[in-house]
Protein backbone atom coordinates (compact mmCIF):
# COMPACT_ATOMS: atom_id res chain seq x y z
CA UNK A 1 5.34 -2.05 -16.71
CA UNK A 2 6.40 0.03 -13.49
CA UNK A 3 3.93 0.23 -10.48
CA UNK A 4 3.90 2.55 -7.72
CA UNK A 5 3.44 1.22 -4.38
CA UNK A 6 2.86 2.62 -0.99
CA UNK A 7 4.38 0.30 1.54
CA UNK A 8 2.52 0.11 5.03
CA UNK A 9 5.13 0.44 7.99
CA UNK A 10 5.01 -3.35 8.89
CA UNK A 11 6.31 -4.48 5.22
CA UNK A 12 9.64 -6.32 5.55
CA UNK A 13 12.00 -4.28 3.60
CA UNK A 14 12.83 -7.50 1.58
CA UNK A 15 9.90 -6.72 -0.21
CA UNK A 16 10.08 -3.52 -0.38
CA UNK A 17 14.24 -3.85 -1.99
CA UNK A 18 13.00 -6.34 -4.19
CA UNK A 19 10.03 -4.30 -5.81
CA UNK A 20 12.63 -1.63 -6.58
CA UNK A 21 15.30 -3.92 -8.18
CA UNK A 22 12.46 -4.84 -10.35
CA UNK A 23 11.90 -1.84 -11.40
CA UNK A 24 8.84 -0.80 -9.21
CA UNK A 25 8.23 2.36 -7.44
CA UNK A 26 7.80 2.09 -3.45
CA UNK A 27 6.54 5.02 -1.26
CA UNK A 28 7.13 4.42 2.68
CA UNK A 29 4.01 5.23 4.75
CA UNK A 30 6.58 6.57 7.07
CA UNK A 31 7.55 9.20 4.76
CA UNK A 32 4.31 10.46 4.32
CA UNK A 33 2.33 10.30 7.14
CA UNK A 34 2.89 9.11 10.98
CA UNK A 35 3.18 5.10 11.47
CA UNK A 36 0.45 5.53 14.26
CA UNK A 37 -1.98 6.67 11.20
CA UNK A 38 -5.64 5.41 11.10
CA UNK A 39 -6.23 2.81 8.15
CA UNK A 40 -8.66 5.53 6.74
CA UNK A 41 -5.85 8.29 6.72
CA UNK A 42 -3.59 5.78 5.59
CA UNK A 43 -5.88 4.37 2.62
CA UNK A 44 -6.31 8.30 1.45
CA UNK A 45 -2.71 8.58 1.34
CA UNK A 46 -2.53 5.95 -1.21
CA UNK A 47 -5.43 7.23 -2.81
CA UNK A 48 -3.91 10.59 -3.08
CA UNK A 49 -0.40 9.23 -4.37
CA UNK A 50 -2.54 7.29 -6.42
CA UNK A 51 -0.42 4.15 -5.18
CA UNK A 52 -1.27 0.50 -4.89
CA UNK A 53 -1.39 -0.48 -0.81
CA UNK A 54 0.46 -2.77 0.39
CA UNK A 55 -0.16 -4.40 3.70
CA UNK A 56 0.75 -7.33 5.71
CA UNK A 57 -2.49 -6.93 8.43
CA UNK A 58 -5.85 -7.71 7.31
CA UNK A 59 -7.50 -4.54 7.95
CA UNK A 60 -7.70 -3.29 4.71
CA UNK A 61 -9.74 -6.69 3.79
CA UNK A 62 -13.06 -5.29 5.60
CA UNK A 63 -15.40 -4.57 2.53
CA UNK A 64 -17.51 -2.65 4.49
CA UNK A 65 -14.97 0.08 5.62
CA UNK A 66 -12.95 0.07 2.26
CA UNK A 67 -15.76 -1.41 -0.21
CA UNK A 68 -14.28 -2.46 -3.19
CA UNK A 69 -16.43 -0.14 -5.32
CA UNK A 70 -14.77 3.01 -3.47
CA UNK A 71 -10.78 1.45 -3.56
CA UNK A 72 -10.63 -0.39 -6.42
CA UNK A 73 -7.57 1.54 -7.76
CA UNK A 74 -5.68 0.77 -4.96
CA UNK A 75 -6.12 -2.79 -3.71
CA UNK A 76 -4.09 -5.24 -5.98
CA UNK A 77 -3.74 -8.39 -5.10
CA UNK A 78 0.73 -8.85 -5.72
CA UNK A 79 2.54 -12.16 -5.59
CA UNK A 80 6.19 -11.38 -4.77
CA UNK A 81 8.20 -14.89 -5.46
């Protein structure tokens, strides 16, 4: 099963190279929107690409700016070994 992801600017690209060999698809923040992007312009983005987030800083973890409820479809919790 192939995911789409939408990679926040501070995810190494080892992670992002190794999610594509394995078949995944990865979207850069960069490519989408500005780097400098509030987390609530950035979390629409991924909404809107209907991507899974992924993040390295814990902002995205505050449940009362981004209740689960509201996000659900794209906060995953992803092991990469």
């Amino acid at each position: 099963m192939s995911l789409k992801f939408f990679a926040h600017h501070r995810v190494p690209n080892s992670i992002i190279n190794k999610l594509i060999e394995t078949g995944h698809e990865v979207l850069r923040l960069k490519d989408h929107i500005p780097a400098n992007s509030a987390d609530s312009e950035v979390i629409s983005k991924a909404k809107q690409l209907n991507a899974i987030l992924i993040s390295l800083t814990g902002d995205f973890s505050d449940i009362v700016s981004f209740p689960p409820s509201n996000y659900y479809e794209t906060f995953r919790k992803v092991v990469i070994r």
